[in-house]
PDB file of N, CA and C in Angstrom:
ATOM      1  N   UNK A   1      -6.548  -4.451 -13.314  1.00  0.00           N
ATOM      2  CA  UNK A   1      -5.458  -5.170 -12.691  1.00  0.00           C
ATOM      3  C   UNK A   1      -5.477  -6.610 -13.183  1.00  0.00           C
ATOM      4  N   UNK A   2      -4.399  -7.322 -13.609  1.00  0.00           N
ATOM      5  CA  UNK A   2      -4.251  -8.433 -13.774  1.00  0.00           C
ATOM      6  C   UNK A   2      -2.905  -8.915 -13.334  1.00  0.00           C
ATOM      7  N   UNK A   3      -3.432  -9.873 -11.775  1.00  0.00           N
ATOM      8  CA  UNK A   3      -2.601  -9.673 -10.339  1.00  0.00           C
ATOM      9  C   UNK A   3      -1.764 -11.023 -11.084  1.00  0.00           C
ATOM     10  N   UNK A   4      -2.078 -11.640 -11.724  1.00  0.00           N
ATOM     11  CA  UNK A   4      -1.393 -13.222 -12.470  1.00  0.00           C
ATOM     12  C   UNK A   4      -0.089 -12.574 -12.933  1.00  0.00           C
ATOM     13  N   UNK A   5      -0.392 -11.806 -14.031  1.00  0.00           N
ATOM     14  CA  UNK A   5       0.557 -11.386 -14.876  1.00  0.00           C
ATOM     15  C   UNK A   5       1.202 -10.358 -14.450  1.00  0.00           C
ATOM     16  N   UNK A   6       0.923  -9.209 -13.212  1.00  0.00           N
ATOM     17  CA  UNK A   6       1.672  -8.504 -12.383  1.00  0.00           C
ATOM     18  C   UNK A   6       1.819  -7.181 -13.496  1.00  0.00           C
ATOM     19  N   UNK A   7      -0.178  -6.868 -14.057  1.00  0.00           N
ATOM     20  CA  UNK A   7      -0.165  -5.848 -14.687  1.00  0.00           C
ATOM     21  C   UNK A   7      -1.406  -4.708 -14.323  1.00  0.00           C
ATOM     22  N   UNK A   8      -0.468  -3.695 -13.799  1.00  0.00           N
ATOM     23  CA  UNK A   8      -1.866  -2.628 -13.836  1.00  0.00           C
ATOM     24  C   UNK A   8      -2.219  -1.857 -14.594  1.00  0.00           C
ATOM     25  N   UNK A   9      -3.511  -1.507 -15.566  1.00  0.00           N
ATOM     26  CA  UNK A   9      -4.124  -0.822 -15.863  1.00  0.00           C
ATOM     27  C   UNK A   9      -4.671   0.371 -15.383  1.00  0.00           C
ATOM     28  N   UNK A  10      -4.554   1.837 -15.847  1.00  0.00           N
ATOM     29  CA  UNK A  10      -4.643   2.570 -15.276  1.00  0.00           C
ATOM     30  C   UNK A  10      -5.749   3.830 -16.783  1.00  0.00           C
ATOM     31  N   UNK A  11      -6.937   3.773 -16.339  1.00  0.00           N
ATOM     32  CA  UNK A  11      -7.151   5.061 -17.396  1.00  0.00           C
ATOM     33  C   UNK A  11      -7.279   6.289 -16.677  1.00  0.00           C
ATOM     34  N   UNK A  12      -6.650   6.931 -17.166  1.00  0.00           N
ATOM     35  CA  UNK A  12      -6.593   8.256 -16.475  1.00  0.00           C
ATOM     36  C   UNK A  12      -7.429   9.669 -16.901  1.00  0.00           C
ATOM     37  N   UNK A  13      -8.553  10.287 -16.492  1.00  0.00           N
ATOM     38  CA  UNK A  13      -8.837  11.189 -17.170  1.00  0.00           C
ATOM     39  C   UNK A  13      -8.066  12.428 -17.419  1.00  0.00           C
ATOM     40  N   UNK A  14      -8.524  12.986 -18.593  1.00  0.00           N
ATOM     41  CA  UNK A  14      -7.710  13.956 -19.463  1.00  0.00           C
ATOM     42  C   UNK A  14      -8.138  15.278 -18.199  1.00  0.00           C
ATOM     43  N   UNK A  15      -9.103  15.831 -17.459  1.00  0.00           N
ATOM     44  CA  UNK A  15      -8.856  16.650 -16.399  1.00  0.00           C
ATOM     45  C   UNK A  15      -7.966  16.426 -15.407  1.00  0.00           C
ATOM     46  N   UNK A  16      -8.644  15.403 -14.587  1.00  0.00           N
ATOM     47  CA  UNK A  16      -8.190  15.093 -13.419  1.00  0.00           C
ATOM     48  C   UNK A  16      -6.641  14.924 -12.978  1.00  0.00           C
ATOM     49  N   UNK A  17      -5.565  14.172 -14.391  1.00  0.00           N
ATOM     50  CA  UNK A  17      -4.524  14.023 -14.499  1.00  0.00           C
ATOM     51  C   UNK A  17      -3.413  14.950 -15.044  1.00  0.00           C
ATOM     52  N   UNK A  18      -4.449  15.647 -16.025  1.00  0.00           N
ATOM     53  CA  UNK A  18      -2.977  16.580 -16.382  1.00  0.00           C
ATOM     54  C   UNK A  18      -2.669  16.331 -17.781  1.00  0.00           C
ATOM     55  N   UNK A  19      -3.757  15.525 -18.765  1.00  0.00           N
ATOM     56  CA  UNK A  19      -3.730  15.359 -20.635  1.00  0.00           C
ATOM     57  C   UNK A  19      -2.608  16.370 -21.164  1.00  0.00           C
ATOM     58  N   UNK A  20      -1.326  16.111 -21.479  1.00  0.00           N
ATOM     59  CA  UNK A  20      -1.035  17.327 -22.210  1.00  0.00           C
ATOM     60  C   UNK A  20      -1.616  17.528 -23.445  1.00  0.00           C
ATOM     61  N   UNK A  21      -2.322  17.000 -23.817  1.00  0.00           N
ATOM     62  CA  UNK A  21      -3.152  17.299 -25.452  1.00  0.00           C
ATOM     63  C   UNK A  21      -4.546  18.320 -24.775  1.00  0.00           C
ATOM     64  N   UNK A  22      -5.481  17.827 -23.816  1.00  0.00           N
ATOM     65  CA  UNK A  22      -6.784  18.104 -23.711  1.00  0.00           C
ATOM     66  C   UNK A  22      -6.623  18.854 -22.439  1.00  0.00           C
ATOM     67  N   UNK A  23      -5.461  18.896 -21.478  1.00  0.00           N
ATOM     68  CA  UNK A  23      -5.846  19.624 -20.604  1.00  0.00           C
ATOM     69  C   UNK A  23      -5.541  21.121 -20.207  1.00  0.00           C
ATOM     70  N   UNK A  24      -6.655  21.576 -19.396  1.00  0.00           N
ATOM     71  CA  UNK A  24      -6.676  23.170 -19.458  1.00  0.00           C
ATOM     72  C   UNK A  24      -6.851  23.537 -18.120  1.00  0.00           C
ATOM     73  N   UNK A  25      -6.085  24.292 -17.357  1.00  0.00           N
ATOM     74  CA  UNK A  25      -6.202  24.885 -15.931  1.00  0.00           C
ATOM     75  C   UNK A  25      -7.435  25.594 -15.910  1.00  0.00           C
ATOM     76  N   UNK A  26      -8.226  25.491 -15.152  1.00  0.00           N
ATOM     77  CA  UNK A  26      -9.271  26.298 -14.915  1.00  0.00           C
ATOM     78  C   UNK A  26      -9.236  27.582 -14.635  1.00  0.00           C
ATOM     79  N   UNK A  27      -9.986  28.761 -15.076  1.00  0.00           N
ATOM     80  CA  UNK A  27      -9.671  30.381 -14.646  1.00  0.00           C
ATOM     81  C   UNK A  27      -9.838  30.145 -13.607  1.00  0.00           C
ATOM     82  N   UNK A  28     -11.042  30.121 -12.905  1.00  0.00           N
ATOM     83  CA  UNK A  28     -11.669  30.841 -11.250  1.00  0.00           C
ATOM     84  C   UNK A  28     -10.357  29.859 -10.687  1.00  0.00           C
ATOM     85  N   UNK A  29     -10.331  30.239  -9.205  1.00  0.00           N
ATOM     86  CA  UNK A  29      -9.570  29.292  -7.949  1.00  0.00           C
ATOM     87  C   UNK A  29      -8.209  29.160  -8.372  1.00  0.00           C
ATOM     88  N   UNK A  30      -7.518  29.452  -9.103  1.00  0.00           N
ATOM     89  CA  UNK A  30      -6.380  29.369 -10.131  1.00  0.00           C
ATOM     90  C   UNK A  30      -5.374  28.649  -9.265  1.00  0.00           C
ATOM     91  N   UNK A  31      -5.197  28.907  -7.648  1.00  0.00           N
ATOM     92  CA  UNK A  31      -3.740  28.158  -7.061  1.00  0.00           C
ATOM     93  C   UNK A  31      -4.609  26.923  -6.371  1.00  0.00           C
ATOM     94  N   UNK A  32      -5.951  26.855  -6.297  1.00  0.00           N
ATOM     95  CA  UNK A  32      -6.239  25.691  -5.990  1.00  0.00           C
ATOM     96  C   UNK A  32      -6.194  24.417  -6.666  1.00  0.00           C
ATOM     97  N   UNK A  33      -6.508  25.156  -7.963  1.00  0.00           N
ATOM     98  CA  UNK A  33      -6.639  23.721  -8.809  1.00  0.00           C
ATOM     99  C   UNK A  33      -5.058  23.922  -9.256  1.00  0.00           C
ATOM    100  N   UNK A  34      -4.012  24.624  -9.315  1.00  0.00           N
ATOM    101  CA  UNK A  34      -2.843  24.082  -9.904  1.00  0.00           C
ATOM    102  C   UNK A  34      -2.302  23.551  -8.842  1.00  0.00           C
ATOM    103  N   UNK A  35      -2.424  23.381  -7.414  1.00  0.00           N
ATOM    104  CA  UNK A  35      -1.556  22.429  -6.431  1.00  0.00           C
ATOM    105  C   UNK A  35      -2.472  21.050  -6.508  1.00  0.00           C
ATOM    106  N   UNK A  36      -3.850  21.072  -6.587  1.00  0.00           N
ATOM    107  CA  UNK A  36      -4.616  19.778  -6.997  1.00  0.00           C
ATOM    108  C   UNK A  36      -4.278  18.621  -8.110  1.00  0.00           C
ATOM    109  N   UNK A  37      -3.849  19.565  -9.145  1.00  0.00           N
ATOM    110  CA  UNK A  37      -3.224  19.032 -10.584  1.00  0.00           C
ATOM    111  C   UNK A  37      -1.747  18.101 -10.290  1.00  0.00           C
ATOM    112  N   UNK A  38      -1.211  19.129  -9.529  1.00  0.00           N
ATOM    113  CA  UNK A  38       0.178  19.183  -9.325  1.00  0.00           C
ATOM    114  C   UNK A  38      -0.099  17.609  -8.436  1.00  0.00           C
ATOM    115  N   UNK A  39      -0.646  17.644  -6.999  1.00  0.00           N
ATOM    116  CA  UNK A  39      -0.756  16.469  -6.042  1.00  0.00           C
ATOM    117  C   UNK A  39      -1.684  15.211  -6.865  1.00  0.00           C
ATOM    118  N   UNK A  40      -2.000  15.503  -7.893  1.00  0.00           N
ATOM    119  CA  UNK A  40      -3.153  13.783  -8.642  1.00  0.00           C
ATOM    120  C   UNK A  40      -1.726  13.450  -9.434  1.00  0.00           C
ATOM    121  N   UNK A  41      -0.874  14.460 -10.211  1.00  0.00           N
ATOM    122  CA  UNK A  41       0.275  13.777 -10.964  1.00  0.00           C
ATOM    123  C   UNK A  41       1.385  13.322 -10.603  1.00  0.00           C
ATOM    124  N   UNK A  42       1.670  14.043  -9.029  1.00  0.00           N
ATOM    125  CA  UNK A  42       2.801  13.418  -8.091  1.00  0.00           C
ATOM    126  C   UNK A  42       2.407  12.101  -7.497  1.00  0.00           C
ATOM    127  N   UNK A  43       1.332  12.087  -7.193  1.00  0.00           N
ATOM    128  CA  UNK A  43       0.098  10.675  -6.692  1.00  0.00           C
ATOM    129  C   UNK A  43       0.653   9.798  -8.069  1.00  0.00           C
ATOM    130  N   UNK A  44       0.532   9.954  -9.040  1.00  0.00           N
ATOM    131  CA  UNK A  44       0.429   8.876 -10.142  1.00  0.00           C
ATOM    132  C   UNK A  44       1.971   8.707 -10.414  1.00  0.00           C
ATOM    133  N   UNK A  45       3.030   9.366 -10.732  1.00  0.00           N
ATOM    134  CA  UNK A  45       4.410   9.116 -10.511  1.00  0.00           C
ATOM    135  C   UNK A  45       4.579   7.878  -9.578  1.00  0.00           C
ATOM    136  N   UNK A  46       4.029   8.696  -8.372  1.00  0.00           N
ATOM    137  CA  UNK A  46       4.579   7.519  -7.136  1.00  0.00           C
ATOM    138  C   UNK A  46       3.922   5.809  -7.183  1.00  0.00           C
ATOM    139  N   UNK A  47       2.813   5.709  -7.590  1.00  0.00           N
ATOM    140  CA  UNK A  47       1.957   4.723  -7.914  1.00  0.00           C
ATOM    141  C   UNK A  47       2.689   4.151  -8.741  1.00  0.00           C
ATOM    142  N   UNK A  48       3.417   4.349  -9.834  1.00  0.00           N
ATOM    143  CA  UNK A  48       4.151   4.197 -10.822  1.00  0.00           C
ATOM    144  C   UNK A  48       4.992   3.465 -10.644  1.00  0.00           C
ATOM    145  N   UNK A  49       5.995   4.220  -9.511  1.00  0.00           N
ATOM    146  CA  UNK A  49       7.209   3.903  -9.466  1.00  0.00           C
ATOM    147  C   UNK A  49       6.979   2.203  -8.004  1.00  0.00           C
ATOM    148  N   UNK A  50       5.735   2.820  -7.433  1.00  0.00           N
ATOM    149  CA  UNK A  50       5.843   1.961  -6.177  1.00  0.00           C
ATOM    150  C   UNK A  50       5.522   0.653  -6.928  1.00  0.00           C
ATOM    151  N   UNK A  51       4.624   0.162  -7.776  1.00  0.00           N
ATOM    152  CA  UNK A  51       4.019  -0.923  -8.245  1.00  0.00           C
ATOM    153  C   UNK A  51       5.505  -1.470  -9.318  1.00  0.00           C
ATOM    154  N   UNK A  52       6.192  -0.966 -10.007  1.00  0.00           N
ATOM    155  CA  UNK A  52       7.328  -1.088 -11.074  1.00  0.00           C
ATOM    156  C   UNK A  52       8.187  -1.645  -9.887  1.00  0.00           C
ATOM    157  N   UNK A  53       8.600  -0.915  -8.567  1.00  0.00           N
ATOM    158  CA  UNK A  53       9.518  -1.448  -7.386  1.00  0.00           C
ATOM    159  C   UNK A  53       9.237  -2.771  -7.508  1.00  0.00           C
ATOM    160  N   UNK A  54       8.172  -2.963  -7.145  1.00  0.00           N
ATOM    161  CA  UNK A  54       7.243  -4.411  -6.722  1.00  0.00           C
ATOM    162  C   UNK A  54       7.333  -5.190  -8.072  1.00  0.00           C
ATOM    163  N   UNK A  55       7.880  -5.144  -9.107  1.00  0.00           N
ATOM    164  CA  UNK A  55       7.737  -6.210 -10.142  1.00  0.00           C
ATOM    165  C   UNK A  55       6.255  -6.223 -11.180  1.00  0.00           C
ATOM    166  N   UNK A  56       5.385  -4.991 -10.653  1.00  0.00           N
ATOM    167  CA  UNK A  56       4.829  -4.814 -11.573  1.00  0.00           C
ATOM    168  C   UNK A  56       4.906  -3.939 -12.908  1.00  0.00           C
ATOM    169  N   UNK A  57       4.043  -4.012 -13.995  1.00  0.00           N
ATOM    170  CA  UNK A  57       4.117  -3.574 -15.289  1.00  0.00           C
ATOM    171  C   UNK A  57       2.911  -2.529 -15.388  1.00  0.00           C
ATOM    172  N   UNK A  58       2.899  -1.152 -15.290  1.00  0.00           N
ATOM    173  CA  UNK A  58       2.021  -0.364 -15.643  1.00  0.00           C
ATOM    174  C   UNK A  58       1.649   0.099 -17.136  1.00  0.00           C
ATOM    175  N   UNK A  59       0.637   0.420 -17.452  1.00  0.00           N
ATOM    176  CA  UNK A  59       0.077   0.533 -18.589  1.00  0.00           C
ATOM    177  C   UNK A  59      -1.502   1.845 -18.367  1.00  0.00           C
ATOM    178  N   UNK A  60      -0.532   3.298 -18.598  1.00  0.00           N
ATOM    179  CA  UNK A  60      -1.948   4.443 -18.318  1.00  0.00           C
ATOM    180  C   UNK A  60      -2.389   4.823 -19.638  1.00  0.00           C
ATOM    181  N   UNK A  61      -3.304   4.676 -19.543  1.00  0.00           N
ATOM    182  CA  UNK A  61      -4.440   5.184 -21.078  1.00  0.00           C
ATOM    183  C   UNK A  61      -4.825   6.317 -21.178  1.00  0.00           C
ATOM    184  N   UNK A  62      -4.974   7.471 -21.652  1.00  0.00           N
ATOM    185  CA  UNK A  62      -5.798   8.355 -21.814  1.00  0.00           C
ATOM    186  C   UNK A  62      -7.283   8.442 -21.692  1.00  0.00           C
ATOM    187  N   UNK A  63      -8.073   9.610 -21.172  1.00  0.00           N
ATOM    188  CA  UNK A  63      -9.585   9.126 -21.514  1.00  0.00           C
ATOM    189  C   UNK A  63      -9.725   8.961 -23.021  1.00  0.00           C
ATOM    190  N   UNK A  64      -9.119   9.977 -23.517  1.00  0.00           N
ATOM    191  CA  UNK A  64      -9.176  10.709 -24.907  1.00  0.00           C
ATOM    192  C   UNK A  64      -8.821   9.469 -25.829  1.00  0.00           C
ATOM    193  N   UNK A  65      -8.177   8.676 -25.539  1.00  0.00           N
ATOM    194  CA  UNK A  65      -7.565   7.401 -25.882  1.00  0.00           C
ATOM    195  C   UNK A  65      -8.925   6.181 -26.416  1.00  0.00           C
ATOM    196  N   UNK A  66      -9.825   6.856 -25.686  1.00  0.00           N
ATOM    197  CA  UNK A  66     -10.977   5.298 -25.584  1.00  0.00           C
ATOM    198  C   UNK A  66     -11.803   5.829 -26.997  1.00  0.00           C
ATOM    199  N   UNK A  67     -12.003   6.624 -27.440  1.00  0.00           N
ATOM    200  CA  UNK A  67     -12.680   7.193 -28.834  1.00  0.00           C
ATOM    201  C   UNK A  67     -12.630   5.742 -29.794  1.00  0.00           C
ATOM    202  N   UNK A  68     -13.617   5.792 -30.608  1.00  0.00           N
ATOM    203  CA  UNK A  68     -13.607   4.831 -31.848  1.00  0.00           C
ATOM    204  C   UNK A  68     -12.335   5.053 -32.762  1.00  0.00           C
ATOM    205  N   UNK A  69     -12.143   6.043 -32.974  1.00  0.00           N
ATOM    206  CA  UNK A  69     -11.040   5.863 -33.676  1.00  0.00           C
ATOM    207  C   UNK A  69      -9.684   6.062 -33.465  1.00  0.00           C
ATOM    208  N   UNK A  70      -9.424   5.781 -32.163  1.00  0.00           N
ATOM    209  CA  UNK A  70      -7.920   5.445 -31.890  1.00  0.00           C
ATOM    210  C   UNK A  70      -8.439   3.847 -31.340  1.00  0.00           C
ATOM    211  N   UNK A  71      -9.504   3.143 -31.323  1.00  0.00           N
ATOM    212  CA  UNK A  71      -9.590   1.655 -31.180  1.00  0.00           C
ATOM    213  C   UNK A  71      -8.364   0.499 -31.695  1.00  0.00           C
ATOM    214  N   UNK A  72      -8.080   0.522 -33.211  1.00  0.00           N
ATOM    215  CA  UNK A  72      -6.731   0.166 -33.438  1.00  0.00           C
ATOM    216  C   UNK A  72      -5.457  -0.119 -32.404  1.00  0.00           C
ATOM    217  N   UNK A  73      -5.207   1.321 -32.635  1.00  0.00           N
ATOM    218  CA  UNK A  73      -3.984   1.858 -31.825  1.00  0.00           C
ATOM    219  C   UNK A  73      -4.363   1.483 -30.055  1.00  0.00           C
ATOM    220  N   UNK A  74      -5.106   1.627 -29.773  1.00  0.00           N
ATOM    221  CA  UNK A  74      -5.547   1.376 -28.119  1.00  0.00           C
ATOM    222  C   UNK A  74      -5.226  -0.484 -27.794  1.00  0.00           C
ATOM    223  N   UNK A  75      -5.708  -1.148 -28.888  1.00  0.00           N
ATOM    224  CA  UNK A  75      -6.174  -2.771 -28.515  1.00  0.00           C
ATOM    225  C   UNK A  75      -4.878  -2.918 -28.996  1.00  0.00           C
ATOM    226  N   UNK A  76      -4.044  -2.423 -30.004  1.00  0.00           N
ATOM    227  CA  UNK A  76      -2.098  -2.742 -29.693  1.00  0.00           C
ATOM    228  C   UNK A  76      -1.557  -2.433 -28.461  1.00  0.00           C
ATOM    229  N   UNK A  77      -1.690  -1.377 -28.000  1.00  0.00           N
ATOM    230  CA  UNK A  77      -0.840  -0.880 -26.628  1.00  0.00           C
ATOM    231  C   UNK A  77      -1.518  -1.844 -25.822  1.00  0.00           C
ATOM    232  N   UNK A  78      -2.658  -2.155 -25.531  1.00  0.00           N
ATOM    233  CA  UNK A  78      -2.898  -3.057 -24.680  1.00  0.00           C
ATOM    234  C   UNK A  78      -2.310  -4.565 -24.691  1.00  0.00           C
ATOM    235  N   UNK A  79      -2.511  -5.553 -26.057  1.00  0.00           N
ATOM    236  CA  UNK A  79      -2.104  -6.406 -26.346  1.00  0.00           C
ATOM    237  C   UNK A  79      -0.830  -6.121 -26.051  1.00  0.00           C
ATOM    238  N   UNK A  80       0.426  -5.393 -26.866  1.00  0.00           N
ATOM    239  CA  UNK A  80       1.688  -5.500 -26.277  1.00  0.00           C
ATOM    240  C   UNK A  80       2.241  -5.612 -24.769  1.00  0.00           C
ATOM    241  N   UNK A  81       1.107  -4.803 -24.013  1.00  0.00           N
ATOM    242  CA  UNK A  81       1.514  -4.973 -22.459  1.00  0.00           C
ATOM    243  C   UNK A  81       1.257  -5.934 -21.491  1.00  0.00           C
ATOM    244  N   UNK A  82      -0.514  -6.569 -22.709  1.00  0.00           N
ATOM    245  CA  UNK A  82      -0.239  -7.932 -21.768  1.00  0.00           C
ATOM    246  C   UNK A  82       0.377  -8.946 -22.436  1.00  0.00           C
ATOM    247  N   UNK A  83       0.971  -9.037 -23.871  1.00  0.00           N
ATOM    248  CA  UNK A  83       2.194  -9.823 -24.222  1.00  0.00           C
ATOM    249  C   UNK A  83       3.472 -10.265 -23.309  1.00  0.00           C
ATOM    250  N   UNK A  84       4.056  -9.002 -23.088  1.00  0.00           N
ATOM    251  CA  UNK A  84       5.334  -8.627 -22.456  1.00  0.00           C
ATOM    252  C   UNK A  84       4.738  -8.909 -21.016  1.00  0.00           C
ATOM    253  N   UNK A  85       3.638  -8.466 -20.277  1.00  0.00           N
ATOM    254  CA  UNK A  85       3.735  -9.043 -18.999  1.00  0.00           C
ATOM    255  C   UNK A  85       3.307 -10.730 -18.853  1.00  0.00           C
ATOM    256  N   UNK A  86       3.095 -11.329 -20.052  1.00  0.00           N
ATOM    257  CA  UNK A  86       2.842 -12.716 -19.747  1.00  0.00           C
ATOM    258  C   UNK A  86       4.366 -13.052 -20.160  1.00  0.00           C
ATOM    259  N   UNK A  87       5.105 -12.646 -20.773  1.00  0.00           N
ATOM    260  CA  UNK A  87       6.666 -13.013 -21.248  1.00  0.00           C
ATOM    261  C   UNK A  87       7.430 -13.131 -19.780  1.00  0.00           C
ATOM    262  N   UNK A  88       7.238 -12.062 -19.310  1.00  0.00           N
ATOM    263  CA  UNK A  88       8.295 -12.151 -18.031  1.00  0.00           C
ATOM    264  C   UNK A  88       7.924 -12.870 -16.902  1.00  0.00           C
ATOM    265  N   UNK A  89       6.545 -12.952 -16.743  1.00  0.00           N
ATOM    266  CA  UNK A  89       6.339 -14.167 -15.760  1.00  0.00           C
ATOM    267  C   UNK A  89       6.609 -15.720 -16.102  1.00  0.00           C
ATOM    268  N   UNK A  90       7.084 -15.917 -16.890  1.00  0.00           N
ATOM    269  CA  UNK A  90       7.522 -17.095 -17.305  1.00  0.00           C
ATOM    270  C   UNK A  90       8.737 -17.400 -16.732  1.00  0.00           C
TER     271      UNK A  90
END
């Protein structure tokens, strides 16, 4: 969180959230974990939308995202978001 610039950071793991690259429904328990899946990604929508209401700027990462070699590409998406959220508080 960077409450100045009215930016949240969010990394999200590739289970817990729902990765469309890395993620995989589990066999066993099959309707437990797909209403679990279902309620962490409706949870993060709403988080989304409630903090964006409020004038904030979200920014969700992948876990899969933090690897050495998407480093490049990761420290742009970041830099651009806290670019643009230091732009508009001005």
């Amino acid at each position: 969180m960077f409450p100045r610039l009215r930016l949240a950071v969010f990394v999200d793991g590739c289970f817990w959230h729902g990765c469309p690259k890395h993620f995989k429904l589990p066999a066993s328990n099959h309707d437990f974990w797909q209403k679990k899946f279902e309620a962490n990604r409706l949870r993060d929508r709403l988080v989304n939308r409630t903090l964006r209401a409020k004038g904030w700027r979200v920014l969700r990462i992948w876990e899969h995202e933090l690897v050495r070699k998407n480093e490049k590409r990761l420290h742009r998406r970041i830099r651009y978001a806290l670019e643009a959220a230091a732009q508009a508080t001005k």
